[in-house]
PDB file of N, CA and C in Angstrom:
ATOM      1  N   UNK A   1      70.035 -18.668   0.048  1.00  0.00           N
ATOM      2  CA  UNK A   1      71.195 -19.484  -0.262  1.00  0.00           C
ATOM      3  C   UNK A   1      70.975 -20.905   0.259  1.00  0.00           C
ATOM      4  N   UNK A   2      71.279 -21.656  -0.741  1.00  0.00           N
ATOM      5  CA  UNK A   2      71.460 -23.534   0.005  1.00  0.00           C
ATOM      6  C   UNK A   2      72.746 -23.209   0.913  1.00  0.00           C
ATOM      7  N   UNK A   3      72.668 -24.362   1.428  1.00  0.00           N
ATOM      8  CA  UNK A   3      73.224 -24.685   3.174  1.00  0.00           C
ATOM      9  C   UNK A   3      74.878 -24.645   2.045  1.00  0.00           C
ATOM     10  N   UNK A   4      74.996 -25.571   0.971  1.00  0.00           N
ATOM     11  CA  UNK A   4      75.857 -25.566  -0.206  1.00  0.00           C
ATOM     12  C   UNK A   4      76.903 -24.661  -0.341  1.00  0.00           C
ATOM     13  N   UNK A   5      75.827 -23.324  -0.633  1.00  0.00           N
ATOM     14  CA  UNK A   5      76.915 -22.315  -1.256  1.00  0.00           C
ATOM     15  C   UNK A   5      77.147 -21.332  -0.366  1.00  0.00           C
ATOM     16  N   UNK A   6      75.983 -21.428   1.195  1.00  0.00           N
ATOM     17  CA  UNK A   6      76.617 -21.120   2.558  1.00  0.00           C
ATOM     18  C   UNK A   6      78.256 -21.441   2.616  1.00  0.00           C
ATOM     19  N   UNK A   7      78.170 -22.240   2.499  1.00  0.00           N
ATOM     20  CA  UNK A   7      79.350 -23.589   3.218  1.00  0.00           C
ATOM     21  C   UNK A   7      80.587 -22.715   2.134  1.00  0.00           C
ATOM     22  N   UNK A   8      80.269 -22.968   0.972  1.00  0.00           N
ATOM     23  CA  UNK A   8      81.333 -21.819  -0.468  1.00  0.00           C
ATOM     24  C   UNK A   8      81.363 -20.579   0.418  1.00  0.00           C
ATOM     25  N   UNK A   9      80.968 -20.521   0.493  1.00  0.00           N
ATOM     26  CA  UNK A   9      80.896 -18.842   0.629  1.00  0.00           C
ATOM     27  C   UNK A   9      81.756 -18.245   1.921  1.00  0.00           C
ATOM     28  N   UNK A  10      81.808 -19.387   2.927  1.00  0.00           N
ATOM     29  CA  UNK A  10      81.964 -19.482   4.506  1.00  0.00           C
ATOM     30  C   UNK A  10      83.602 -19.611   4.458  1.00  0.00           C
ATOM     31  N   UNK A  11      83.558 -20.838   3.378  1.00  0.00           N
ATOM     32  CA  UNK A  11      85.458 -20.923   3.161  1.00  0.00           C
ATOM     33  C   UNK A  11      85.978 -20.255   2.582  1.00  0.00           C
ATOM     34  N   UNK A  12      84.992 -19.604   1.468  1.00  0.00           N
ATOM     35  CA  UNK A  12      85.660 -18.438   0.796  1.00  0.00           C
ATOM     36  C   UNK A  12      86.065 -17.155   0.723  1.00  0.00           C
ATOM     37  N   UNK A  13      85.640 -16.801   2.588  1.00  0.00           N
ATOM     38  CA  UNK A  13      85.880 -15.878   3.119  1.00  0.00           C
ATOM     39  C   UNK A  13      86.729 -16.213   4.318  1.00  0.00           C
ATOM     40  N   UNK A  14      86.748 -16.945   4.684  1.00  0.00           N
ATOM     41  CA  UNK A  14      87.694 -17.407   5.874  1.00  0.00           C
ATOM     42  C   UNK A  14      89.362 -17.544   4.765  1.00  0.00           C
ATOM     43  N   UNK A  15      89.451 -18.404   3.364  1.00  0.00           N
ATOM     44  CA  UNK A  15      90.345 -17.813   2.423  1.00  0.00           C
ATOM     45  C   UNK A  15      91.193 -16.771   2.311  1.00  0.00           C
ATOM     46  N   UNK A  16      90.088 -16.084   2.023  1.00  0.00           N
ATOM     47  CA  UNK A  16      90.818 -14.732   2.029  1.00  0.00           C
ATOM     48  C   UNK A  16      91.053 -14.045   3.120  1.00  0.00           C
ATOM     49  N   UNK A  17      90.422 -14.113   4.021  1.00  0.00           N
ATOM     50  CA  UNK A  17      91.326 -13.258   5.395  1.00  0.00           C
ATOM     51  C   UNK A  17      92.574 -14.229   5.848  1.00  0.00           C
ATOM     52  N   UNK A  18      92.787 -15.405   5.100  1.00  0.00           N
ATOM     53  CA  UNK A  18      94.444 -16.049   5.147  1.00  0.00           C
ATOM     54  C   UNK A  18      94.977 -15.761   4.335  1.00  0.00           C
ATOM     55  N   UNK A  19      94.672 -15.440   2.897  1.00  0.00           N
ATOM     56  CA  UNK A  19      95.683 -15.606   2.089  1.00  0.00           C
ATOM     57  C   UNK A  19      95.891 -14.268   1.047  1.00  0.00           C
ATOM     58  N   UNK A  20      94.969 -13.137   1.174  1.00  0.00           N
ATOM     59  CA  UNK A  20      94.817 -12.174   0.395  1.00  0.00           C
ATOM     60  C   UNK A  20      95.602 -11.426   1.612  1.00  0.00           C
ATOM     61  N   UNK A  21      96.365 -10.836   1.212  1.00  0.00           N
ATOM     62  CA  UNK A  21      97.623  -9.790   2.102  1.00  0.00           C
ATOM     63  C   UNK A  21      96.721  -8.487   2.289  1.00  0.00           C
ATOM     64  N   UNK A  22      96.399  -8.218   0.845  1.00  0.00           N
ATOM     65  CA  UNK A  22      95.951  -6.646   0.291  1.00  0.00           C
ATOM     66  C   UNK A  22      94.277  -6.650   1.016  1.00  0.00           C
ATOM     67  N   UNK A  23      93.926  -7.299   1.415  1.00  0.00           N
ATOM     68  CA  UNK A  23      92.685  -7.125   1.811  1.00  0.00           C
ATOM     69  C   UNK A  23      92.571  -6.175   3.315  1.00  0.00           C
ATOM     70  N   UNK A  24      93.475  -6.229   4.237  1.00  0.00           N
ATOM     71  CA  UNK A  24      93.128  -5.507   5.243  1.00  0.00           C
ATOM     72  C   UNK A  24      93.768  -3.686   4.817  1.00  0.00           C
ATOM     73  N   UNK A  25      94.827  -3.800   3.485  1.00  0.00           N
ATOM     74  CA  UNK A  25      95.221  -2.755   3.583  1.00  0.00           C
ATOM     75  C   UNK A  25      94.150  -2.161   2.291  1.00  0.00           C
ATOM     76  N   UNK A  26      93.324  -2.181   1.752  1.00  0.00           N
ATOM     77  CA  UNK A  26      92.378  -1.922   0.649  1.00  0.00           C
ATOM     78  C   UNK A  26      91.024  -1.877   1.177  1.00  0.00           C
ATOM     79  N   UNK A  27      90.288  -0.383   1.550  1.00  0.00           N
ATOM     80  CA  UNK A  27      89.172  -0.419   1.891  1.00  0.00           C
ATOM     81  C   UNK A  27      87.968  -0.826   1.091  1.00  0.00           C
ATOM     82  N   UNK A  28      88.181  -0.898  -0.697  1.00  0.00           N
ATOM     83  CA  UNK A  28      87.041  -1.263  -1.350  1.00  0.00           C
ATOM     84  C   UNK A  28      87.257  -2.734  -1.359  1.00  0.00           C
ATOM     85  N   UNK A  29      88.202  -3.537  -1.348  1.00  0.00           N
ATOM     86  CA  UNK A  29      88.086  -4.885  -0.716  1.00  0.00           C
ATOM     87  C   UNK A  29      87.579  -5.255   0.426  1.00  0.00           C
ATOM     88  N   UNK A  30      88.114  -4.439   1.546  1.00  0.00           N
ATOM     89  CA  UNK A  30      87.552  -4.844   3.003  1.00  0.00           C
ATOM     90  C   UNK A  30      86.239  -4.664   2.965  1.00  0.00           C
ATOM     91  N   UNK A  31      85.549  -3.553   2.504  1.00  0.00           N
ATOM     92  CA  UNK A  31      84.101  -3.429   2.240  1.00  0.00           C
ATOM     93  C   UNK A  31      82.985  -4.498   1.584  1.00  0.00           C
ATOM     94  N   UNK A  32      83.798  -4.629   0.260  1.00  0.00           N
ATOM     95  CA  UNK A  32      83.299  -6.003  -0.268  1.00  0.00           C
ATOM     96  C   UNK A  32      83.261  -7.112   0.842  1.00  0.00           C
ATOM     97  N   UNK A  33      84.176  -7.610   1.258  1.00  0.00           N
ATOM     98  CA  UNK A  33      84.475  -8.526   2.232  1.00  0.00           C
ATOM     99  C   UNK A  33      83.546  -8.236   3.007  1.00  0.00           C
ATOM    100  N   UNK A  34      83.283  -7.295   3.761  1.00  0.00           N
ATOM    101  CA  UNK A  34      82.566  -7.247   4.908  1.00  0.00           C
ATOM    102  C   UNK A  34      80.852  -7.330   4.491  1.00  0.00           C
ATOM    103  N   UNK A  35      80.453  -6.871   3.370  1.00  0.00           N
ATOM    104  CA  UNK A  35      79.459  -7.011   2.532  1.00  0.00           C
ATOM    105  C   UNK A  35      78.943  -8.582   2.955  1.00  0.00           C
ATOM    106  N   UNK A  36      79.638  -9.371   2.257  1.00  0.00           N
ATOM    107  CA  UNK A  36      79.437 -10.860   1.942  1.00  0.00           C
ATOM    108  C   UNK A  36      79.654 -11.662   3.239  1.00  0.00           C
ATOM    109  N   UNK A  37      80.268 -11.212   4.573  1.00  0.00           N
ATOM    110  CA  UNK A  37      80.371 -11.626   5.376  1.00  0.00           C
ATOM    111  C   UNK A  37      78.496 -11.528   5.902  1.00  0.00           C
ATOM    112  N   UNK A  38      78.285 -10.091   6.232  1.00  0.00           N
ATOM    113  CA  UNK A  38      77.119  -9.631   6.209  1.00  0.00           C
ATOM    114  C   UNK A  38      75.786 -10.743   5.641  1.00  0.00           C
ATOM    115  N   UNK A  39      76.047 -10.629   4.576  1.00  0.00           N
ATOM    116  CA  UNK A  39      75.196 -11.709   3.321  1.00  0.00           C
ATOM    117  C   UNK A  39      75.088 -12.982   3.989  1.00  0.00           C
ATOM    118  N   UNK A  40      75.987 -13.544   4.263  1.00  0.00           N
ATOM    119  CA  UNK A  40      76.404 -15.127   4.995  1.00  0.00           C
ATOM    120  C   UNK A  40      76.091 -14.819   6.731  1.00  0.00           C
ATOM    121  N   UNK A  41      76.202 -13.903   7.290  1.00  0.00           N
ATOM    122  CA  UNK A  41      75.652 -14.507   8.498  1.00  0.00           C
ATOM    123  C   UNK A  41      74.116 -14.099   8.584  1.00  0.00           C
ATOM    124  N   UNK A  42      73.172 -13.560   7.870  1.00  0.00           N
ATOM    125  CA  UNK A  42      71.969 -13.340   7.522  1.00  0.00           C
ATOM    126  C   UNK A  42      71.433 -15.063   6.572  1.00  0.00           C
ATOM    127  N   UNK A  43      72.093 -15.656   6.102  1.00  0.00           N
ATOM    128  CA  UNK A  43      71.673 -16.888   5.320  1.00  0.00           C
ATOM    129  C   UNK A  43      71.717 -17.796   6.558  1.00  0.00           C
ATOM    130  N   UNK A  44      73.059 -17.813   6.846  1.00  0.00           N
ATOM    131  CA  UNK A  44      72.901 -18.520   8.021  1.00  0.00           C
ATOM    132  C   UNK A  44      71.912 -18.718   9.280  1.00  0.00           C
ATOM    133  N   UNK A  45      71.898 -17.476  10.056  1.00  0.00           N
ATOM    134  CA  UNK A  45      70.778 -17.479  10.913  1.00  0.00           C
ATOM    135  C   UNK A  45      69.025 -18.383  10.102  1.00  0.00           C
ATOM    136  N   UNK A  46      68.975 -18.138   9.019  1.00  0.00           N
ATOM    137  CA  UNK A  46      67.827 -18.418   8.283  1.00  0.00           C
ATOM    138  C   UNK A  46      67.586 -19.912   8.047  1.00  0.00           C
ATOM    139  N   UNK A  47      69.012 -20.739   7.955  1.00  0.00           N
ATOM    140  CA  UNK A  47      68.918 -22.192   8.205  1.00  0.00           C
ATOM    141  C   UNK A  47      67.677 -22.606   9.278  1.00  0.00           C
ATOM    142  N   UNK A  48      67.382 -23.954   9.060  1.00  0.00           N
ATOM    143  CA  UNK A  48      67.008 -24.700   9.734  1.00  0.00           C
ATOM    144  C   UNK A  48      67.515 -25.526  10.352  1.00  0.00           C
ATOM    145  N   UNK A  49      66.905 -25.804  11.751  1.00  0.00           N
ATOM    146  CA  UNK A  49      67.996 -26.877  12.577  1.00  0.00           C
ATOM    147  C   UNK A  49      68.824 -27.811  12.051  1.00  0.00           C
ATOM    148  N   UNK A  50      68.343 -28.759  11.166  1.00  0.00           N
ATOM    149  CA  UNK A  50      69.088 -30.259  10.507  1.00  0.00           C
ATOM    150  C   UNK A  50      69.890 -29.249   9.300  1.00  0.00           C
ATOM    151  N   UNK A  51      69.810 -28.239   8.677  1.00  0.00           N
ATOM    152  CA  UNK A  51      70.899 -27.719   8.059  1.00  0.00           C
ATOM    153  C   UNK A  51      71.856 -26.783   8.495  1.00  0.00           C
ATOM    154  N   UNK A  52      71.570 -26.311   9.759  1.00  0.00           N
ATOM    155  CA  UNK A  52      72.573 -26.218  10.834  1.00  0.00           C
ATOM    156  C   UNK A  52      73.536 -26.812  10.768  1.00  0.00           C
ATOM    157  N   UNK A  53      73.011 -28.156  11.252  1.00  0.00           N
ATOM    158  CA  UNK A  53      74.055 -29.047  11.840  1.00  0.00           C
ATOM    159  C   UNK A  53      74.598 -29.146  10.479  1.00  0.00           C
ATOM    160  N   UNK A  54      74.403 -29.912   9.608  1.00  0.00           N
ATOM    161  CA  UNK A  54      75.279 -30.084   8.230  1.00  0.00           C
ATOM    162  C   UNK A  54      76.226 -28.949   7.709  1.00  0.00           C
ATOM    163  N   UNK A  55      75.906 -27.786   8.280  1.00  0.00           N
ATOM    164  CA  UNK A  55      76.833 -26.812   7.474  1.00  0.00           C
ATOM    165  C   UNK A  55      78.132 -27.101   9.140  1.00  0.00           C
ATOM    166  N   UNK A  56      77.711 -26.784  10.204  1.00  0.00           N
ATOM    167  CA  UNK A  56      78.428 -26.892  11.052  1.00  0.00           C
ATOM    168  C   UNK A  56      79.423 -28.672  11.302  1.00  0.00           C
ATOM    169  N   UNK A  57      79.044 -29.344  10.753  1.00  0.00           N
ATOM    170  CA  UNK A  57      79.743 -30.833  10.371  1.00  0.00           C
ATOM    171  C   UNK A  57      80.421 -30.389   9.597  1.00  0.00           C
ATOM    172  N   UNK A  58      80.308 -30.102   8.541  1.00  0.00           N
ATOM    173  CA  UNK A  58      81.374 -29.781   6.848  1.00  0.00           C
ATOM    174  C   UNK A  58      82.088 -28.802   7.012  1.00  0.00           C
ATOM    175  N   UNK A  59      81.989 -27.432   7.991  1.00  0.00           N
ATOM    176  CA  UNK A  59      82.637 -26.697   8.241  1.00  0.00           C
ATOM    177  C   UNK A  59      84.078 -27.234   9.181  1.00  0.00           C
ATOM    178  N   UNK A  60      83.771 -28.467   9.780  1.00  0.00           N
ATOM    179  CA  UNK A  60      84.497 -28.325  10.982  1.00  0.00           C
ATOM    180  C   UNK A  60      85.528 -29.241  10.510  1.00  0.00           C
ATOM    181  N   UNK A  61      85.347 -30.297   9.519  1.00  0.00           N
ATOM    182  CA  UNK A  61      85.937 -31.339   9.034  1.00  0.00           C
ATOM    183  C   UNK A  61      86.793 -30.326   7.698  1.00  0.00           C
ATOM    184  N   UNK A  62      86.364 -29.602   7.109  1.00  0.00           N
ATOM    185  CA  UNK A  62      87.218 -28.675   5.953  1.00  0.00           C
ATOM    186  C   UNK A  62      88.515 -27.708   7.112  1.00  0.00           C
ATOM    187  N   UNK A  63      87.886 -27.221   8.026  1.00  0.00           N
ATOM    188  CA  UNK A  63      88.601 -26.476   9.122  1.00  0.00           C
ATOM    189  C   UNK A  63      89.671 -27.707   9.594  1.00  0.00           C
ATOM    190  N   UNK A  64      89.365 -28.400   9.955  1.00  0.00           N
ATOM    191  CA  UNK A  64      90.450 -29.184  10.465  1.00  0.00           C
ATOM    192  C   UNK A  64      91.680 -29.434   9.162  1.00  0.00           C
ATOM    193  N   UNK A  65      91.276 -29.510   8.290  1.00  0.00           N
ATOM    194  CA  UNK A  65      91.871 -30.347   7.049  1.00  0.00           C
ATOM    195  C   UNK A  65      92.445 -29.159   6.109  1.00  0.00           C
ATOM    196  N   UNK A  66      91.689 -27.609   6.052  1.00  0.00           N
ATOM    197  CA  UNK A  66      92.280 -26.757   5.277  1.00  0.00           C
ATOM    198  C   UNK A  66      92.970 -25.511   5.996  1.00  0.00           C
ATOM    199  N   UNK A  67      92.433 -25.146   7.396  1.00  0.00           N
ATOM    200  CA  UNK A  67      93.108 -24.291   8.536  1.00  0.00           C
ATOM    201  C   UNK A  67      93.721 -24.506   9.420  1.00  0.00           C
ATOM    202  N   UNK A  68      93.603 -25.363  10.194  1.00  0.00           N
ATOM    203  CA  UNK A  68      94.063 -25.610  11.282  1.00  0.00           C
ATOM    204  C   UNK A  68      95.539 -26.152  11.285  1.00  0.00           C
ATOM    205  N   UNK A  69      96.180 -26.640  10.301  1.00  0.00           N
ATOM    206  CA  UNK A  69      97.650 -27.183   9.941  1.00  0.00           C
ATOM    207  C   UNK A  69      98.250 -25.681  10.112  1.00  0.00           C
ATOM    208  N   UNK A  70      97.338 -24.410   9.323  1.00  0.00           N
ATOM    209  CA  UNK A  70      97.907 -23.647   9.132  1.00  0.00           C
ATOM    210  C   UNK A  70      98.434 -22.861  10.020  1.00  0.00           C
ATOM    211  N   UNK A  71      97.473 -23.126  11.118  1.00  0.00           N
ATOM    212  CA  UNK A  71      97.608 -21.914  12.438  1.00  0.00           C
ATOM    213  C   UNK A  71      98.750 -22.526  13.418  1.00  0.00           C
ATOM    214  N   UNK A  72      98.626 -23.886  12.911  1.00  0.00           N
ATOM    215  CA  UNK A  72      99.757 -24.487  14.236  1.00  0.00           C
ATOM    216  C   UNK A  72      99.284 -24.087  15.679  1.00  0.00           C
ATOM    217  N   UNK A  73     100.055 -23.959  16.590  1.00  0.00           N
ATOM    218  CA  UNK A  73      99.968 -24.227  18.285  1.00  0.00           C
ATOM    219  C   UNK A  73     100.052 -22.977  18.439  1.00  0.00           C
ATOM    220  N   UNK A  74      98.834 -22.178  17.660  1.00  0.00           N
ATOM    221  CA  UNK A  74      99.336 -20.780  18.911  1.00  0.00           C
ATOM    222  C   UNK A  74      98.867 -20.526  20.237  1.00  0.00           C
ATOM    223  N   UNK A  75      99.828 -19.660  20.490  1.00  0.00           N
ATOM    224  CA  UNK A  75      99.858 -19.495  22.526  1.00  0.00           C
ATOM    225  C   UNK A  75     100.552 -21.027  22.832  1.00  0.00           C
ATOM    226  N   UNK A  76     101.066 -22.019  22.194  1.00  0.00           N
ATOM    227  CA  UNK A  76     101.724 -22.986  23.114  1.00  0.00           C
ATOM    228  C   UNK A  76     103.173 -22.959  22.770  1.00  0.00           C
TER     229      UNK A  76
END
């Protein structure tokens, strides 16, 4: 996988454990899910240092901007 469709793939599972309800109660979903989670942290480890960092930059700037509003202040 490019660092690219890492990065797709990374939000598109962090997605759905926000916004798909039916996913923790549906084991051939959770399976799938856990599949592709699987898939993505095996691509990942396989990066190289300088695409490391780029997936971990774009991750953190989408996280701020597409999750983090969402979670609000928890524990404060």
């Amino acid at each position: 996988m490019t660092k690219e469709e890492i990065l797709d793939l990374l939000q598109y599972l962090i997605l759905e454990l926000r916004d798909n309800k039916q996913l923790p109660l549906d084991a051939r979903l959770m399976q799938d899910w856990v599949a592709k989670q699987t898939h993505l942290t095996s691509s990942i480890s396989s990066l190289n240092p300088e695409d490391n960092v780029w997936l971990d930059t774009n991750y953190r700037l989408w996280f701020e901007k597409e999750i983090k509003p969402h979670i609000g202040h928890i524990g404060h």
